[in-house]
PDB file of N, CA and C in Angstrom:
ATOM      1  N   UNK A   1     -35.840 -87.279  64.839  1.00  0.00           N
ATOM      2  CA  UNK A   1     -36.440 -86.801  66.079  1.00  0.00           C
ATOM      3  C   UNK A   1     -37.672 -85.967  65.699  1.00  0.00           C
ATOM      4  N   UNK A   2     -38.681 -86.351  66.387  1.00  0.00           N
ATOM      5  CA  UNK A   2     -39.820 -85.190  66.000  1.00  0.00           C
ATOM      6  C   UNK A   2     -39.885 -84.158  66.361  1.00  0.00           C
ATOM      7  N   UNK A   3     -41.314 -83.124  66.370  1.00  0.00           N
ATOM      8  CA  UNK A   3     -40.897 -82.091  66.686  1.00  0.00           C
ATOM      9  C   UNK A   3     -41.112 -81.540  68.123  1.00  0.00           C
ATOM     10  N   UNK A   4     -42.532 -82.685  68.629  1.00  0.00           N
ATOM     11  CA  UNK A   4     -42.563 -82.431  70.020  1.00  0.00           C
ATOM     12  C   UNK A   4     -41.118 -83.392  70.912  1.00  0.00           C
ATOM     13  N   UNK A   5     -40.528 -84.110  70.410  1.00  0.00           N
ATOM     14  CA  UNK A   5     -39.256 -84.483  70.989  1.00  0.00           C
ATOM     15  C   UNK A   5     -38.384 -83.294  71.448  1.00  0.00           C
ATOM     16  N   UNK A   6     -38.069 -82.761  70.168  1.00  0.00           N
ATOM     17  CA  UNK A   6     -37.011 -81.824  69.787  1.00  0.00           C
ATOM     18  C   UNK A   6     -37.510 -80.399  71.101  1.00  0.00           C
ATOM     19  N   UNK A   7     -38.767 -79.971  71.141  1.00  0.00           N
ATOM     20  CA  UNK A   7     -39.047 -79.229  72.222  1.00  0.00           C
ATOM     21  C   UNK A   7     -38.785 -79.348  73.586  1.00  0.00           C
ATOM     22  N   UNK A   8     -39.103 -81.077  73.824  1.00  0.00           N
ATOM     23  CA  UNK A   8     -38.853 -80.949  75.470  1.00  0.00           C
ATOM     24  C   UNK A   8     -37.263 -81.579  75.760  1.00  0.00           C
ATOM     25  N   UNK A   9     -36.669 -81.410  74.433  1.00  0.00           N
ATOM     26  CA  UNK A   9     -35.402 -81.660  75.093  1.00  0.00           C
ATOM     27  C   UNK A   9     -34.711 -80.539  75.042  1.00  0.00           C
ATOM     28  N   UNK A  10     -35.141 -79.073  74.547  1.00  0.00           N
ATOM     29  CA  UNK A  10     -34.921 -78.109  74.777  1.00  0.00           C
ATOM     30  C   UNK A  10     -35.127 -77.366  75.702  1.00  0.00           C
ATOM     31  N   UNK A  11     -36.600 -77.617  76.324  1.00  0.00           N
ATOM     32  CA  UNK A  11     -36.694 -77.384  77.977  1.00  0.00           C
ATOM     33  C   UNK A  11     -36.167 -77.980  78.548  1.00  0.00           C
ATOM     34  N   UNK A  12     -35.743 -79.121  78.445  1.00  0.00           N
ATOM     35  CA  UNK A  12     -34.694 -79.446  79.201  1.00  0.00           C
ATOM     36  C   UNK A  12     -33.648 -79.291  79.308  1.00  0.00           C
ATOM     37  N   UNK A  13     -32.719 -78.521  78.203  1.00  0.00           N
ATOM     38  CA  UNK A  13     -31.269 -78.124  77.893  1.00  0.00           C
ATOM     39  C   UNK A  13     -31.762 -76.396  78.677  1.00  0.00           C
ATOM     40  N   UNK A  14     -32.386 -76.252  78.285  1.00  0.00           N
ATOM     41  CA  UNK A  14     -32.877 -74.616  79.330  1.00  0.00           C
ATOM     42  C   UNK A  14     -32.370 -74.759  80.490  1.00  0.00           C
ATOM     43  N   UNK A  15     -34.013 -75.476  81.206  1.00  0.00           N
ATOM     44  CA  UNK A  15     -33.983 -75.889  82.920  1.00  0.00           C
ATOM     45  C   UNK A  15     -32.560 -76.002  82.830  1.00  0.00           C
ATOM     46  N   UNK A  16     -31.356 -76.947  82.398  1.00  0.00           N
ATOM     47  CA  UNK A  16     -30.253 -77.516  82.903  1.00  0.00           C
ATOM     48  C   UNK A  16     -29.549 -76.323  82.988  1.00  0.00           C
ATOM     49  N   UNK A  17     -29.317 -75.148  82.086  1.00  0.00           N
ATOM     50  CA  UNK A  17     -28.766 -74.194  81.973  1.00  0.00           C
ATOM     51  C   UNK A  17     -29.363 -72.941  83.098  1.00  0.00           C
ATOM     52  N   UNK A  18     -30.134 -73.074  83.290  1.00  0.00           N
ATOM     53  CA  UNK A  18     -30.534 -72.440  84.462  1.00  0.00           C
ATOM     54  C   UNK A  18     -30.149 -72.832  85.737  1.00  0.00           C
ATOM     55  N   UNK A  19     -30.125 -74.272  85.920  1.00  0.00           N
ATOM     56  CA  UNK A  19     -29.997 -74.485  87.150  1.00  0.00           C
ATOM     57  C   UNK A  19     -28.403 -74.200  87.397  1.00  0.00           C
ATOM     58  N   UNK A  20     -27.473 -74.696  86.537  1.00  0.00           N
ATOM     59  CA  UNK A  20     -26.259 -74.297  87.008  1.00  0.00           C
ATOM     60  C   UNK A  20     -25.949 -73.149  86.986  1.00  0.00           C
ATOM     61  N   UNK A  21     -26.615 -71.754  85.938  1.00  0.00           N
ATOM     62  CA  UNK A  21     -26.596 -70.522  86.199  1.00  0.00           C
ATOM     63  C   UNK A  21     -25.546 -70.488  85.158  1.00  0.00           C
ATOM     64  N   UNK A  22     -25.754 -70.733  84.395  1.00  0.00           N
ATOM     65  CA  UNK A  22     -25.064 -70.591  82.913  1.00  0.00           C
ATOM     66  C   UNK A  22     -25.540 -70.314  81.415  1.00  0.00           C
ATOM     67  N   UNK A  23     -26.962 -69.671  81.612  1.00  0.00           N
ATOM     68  CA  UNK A  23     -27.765 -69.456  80.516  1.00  0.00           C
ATOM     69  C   UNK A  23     -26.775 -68.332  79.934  1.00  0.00           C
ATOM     70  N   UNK A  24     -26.438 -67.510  80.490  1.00  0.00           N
ATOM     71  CA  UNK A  24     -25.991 -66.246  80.307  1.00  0.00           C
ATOM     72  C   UNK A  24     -26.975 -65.238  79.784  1.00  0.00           C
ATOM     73  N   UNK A  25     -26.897 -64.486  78.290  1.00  0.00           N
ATOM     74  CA  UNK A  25     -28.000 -63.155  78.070  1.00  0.00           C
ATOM     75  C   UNK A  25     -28.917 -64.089  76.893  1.00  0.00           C
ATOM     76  N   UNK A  26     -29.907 -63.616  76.782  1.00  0.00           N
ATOM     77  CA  UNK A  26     -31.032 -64.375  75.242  1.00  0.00           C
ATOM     78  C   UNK A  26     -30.114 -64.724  74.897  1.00  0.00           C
ATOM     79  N   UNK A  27     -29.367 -63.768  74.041  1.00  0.00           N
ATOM     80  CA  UNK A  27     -28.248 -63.829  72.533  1.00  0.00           C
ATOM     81  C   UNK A  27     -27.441 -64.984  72.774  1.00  0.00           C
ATOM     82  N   UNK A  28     -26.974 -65.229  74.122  1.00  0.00           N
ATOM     83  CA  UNK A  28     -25.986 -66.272  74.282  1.00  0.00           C
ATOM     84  C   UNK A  28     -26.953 -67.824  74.747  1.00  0.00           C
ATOM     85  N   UNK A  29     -27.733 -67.652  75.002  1.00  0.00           N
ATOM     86  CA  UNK A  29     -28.580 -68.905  75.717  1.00  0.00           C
ATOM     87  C   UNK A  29     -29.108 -69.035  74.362  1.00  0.00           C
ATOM     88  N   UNK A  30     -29.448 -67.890  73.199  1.00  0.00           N
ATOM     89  CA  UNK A  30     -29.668 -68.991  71.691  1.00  0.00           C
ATOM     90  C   UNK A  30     -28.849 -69.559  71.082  1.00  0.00           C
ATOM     91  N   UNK A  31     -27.408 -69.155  71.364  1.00  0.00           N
ATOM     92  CA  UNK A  31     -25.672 -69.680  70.546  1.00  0.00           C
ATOM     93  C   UNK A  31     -26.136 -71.372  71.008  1.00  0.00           C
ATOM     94  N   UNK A  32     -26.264 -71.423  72.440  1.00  0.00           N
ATOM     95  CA  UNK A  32     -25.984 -72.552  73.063  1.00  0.00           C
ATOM     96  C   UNK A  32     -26.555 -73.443  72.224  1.00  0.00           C
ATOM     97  N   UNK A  33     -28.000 -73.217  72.027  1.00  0.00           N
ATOM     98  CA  UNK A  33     -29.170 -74.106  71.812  1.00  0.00           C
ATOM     99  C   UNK A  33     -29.115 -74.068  70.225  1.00  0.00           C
ATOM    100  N   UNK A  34     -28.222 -72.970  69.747  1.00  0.00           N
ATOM    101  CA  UNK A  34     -28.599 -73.465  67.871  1.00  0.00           C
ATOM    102  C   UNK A  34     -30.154 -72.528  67.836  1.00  0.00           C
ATOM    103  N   UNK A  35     -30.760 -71.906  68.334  1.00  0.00           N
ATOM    104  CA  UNK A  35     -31.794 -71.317  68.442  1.00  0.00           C
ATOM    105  C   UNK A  35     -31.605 -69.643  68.155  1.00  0.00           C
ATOM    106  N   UNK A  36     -33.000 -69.362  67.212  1.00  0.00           N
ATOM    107  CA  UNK A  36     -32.731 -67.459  67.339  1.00  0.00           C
ATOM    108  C   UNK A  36     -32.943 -67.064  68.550  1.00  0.00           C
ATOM    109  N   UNK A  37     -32.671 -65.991  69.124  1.00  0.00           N
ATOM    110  CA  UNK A  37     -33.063 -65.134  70.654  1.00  0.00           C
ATOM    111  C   UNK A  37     -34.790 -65.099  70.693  1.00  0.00           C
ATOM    112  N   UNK A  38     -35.366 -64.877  69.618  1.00  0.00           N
ATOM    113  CA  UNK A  38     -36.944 -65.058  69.800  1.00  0.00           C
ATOM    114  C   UNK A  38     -37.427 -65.780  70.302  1.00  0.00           C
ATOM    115  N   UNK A  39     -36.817 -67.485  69.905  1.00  0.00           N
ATOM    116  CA  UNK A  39     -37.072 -68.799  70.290  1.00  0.00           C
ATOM    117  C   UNK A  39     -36.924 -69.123  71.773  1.00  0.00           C
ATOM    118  N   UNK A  40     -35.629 -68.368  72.214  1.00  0.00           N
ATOM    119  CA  UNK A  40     -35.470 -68.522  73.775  1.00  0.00           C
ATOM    120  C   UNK A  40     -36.932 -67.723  74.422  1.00  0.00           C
ATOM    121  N   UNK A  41     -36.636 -66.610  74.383  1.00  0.00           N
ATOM    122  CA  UNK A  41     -38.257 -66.056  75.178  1.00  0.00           C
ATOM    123  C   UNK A  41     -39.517 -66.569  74.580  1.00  0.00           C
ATOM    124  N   UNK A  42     -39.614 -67.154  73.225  1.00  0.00           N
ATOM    125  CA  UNK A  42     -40.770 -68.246  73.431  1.00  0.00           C
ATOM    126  C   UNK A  42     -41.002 -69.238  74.430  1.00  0.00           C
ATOM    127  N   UNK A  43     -39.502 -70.051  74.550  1.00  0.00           N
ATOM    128  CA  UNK A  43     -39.483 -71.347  75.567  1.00  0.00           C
ATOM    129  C   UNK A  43     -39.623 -70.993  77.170  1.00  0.00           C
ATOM    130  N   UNK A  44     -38.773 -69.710  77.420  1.00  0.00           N
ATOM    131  CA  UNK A  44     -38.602 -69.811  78.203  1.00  0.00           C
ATOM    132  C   UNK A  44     -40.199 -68.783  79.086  1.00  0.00           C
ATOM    133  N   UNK A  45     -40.867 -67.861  77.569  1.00  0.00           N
ATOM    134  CA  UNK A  45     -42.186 -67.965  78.378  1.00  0.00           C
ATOM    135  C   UNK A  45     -43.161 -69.008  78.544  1.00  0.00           C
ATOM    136  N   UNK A  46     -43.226 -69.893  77.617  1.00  0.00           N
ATOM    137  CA  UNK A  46     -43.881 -71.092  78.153  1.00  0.00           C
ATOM    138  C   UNK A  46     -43.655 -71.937  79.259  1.00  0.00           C
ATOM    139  N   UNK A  47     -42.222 -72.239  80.019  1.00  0.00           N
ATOM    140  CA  UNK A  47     -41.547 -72.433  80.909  1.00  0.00           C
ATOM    141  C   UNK A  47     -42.540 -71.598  81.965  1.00  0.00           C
ATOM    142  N   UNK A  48     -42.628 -70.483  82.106  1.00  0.00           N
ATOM    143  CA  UNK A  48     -43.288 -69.792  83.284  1.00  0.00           C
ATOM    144  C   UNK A  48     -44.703 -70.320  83.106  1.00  0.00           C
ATOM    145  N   UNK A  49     -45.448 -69.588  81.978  1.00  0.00           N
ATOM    146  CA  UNK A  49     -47.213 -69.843  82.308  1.00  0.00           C
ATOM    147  C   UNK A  49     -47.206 -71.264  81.591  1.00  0.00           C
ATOM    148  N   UNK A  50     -47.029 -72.157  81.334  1.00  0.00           N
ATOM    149  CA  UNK A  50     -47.309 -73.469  81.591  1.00  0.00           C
ATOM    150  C   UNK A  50     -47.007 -74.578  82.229  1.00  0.00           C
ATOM    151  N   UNK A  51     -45.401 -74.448  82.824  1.00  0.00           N
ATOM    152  CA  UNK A  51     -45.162 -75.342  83.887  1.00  0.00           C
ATOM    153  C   UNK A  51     -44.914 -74.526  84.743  1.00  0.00           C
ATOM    154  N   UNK A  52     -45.092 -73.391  84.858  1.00  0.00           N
ATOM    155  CA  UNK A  52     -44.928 -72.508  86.240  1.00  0.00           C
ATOM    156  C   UNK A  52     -44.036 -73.000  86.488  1.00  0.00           C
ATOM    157  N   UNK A  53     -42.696 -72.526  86.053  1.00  0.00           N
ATOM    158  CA  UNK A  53     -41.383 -72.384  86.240  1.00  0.00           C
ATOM    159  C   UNK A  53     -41.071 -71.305  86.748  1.00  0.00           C
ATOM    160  N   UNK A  54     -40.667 -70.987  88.269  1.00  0.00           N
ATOM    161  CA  UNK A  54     -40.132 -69.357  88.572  1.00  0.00           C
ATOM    162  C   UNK A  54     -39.553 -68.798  88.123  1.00  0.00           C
ATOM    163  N   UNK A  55     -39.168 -68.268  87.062  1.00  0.00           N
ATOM    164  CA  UNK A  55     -37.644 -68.043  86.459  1.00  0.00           C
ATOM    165  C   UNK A  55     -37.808 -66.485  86.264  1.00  0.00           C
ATOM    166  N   UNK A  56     -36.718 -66.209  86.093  1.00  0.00           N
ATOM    167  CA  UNK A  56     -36.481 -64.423  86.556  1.00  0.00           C
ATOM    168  C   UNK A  56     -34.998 -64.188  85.826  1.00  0.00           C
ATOM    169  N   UNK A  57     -34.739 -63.486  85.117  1.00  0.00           N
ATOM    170  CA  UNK A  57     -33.408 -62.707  84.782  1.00  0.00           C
ATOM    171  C   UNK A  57     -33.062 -62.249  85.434  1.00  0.00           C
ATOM    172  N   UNK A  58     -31.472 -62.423  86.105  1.00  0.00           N
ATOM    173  CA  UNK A  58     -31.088 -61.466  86.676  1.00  0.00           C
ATOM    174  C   UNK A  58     -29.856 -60.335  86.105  1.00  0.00           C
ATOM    175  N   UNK A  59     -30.051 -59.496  86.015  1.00  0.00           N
ATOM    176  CA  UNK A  59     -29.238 -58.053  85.320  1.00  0.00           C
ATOM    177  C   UNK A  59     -27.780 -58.337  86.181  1.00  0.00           C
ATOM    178  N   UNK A  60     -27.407 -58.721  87.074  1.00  0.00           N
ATOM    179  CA  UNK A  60     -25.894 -58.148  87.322  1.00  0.00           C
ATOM    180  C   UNK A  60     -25.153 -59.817  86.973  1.00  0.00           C
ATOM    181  N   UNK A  61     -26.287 -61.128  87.466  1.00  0.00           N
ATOM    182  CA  UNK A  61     -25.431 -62.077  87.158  1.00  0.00           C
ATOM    183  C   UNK A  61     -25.402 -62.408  85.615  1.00  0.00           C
ATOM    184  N   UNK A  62     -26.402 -61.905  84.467  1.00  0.00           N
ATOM    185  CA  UNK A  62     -26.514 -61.841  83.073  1.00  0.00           C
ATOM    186  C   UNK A  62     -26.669 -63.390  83.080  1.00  0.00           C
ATOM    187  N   UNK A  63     -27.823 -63.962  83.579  1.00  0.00           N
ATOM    188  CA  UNK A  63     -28.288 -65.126  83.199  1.00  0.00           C
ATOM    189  C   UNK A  63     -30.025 -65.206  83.743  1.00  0.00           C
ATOM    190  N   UNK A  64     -30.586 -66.281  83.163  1.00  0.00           N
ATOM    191  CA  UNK A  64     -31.971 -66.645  84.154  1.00  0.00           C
ATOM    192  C   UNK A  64     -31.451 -67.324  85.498  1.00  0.00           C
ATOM    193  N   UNK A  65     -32.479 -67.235  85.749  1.00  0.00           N
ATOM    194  CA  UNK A  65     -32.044 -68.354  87.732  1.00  0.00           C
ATOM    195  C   UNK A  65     -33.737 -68.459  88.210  1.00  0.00           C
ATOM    196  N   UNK A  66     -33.736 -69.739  88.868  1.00  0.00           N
ATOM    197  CA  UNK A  66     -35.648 -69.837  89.574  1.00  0.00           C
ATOM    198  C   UNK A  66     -35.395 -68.754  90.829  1.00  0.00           C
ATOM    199  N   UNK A  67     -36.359 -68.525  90.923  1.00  0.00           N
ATOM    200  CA  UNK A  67     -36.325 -67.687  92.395  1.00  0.00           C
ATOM    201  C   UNK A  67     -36.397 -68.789  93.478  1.00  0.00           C
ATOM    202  N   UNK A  68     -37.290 -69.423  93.077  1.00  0.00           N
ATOM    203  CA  UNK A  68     -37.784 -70.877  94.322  1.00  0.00           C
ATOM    204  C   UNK A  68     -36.571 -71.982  94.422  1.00  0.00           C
ATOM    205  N   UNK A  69     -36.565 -72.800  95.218  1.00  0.00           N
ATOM    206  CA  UNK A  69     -35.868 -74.217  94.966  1.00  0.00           C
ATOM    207  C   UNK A  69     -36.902 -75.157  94.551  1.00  0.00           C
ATOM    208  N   UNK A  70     -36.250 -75.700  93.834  1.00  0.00           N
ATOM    209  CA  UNK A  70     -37.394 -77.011  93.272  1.00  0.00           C
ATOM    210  C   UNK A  70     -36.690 -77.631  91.500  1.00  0.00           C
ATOM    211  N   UNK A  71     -37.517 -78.355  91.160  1.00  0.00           N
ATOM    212  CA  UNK A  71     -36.737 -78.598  89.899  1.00  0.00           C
ATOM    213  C   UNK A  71     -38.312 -78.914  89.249  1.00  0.00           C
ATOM    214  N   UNK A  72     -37.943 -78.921  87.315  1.00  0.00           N
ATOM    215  CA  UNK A  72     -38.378 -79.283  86.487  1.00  0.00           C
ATOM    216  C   UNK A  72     -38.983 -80.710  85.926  1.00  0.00           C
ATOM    217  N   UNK A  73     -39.350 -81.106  86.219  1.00  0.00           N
ATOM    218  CA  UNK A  73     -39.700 -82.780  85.504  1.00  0.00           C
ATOM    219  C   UNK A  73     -40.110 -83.102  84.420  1.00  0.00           C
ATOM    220  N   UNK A  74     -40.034 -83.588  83.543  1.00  0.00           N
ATOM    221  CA  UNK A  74     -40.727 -83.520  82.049  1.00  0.00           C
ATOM    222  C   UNK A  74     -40.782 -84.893  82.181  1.00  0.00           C
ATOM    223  N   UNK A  75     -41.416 -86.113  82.064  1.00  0.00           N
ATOM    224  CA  UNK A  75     -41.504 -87.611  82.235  1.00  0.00           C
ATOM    225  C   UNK A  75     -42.732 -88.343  82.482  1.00  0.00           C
ATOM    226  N   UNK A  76     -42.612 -89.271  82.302  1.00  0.00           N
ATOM    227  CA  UNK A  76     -43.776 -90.520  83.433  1.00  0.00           C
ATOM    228  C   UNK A  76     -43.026 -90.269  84.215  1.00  0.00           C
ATOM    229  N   UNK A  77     -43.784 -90.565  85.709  1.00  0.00           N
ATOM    230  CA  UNK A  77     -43.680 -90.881  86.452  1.00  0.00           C
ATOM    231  C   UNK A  77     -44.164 -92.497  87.462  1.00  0.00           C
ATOM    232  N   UNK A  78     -43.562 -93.380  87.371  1.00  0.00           N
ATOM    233  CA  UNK A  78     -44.084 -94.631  88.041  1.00  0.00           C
ATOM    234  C   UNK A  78     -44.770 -94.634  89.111  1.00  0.00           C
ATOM    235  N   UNK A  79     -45.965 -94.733  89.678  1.00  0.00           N
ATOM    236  CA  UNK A  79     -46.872 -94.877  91.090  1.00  0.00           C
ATOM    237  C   UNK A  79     -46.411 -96.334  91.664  1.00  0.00           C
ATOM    238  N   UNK A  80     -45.848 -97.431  92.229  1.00  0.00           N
ATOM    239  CA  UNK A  80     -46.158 -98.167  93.097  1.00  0.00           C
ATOM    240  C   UNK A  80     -46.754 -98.176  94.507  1.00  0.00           C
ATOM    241  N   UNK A  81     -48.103 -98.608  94.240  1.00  0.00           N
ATOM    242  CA  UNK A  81     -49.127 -98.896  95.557  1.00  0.00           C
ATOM    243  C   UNK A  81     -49.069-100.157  96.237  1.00  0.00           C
ATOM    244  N   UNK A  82     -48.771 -99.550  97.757  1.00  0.00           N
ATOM    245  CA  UNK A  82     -48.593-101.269  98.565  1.00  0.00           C
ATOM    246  C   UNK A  82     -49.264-100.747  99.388  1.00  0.00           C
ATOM    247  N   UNK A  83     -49.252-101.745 100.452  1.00  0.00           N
ATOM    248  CA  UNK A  83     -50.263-101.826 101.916  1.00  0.00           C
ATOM    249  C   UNK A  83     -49.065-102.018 102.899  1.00  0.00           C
ATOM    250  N   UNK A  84     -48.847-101.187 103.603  1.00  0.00           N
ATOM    251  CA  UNK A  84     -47.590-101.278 105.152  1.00  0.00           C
ATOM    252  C   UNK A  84     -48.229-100.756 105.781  1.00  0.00           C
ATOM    253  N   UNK A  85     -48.246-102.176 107.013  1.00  0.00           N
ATOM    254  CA  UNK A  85     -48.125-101.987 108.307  1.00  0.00           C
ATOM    255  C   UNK A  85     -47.054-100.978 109.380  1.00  0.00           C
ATOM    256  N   UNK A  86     -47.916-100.470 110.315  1.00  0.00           N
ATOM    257  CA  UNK A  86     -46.613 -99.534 111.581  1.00  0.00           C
ATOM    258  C   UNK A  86     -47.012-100.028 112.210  1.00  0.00           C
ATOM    259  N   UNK A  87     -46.238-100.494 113.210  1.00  0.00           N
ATOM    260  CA  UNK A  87     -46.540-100.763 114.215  1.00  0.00           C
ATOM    261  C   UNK A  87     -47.904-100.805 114.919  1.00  0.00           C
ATOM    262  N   UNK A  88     -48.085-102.294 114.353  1.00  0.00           N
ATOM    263  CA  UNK A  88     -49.425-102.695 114.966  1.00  0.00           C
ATOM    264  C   UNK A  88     -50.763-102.336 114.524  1.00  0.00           C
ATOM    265  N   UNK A  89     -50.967-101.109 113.839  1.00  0.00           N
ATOM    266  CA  UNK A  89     -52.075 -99.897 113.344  1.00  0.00           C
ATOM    267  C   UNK A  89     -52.675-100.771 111.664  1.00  0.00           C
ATOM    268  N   UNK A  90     -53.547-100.329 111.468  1.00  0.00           N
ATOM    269  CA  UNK A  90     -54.042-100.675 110.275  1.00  0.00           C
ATOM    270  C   UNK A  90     -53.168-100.022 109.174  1.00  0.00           C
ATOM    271  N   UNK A  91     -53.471-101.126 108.134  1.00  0.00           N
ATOM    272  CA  UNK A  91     -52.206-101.159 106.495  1.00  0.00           C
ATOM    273  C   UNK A  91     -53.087 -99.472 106.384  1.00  0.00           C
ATOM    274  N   UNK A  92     -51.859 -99.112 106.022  1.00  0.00           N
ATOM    275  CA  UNK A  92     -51.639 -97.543 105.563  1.00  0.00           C
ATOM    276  C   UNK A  92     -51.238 -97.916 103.451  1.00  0.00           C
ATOM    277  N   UNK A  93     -51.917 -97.199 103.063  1.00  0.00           N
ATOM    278  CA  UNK A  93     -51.681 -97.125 101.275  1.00  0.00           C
ATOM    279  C   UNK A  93     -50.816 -96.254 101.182  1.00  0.00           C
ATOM    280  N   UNK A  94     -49.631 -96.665 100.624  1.00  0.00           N
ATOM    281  CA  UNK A  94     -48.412 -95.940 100.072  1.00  0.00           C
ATOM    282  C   UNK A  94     -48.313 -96.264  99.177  1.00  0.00           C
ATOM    283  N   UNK A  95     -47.702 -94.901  98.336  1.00  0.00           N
ATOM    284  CA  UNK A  95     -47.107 -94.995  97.201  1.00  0.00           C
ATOM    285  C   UNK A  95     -45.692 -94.590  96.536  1.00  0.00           C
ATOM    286  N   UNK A  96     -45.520 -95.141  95.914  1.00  0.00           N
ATOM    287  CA  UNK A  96     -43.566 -94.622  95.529  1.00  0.00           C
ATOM    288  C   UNK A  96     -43.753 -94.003  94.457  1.00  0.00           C
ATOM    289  N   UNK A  97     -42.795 -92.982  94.300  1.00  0.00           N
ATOM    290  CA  UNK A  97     -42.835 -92.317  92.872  1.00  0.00           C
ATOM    291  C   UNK A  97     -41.097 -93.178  92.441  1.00  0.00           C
ATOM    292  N   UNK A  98     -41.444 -93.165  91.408  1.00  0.00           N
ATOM    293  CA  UNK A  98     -40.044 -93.314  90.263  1.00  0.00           C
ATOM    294  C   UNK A  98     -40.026 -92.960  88.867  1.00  0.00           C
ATOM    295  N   UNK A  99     -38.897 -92.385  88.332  1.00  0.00           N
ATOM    296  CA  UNK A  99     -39.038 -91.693  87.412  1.00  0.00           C
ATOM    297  C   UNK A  99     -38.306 -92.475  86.403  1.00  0.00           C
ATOM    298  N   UNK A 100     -38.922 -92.718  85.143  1.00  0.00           N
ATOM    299  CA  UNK A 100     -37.952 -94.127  84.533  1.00  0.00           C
ATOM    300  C   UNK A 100     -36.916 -92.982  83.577  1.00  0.00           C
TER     301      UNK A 100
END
């Protein structure tokens, strides 16, 4: 595995641990990951100022959590562009997202 592999599947073992609210404190969110506690507040500041991830510690639940709803994506994303008709009106350009 390389090494930019090995990173975003760590933001992604983060995000996942966040979202269910199971990071718990640094010390324990580095056990998880095989990671020192430094490494977590590296990721998890890049998490904020580069994908603007809301994320916030909270002191009584002793884990991270987003403040916002929304989620993380790390991927392609697929565009399909078609032309649909509504009722009667000129083809409208749509597009689908899919995430492979």
């Amino acid at each position: 595995m390389n090494k930019l592999h090995e990173y975003f599947n760590l933001i992604e073992k983060i995000d996942y641990f966040i979202q269910k609210g199971e990071t718990g404190s640094p010390k324990e969110l580095a056990e998880k990951l095989s990671i020192c506690e430094r490494s977590v507040y590296s990721y998890i500041g890049f998490m904020k100022s580069e994908l603007h991830a809301p994320i916030v510690y909270d002191f009584q639940l002793k884990s991270y959590s987003y403040q916002k709803n929304g989620k993380l994506e790390l991927g392609w994303e697929n565009i399909k562009k078609s032309l649909k008709k509504s009722n009667g009106q000129k083809p409208v350009l749509c597009e689908e997202y899919t995430l492979n």
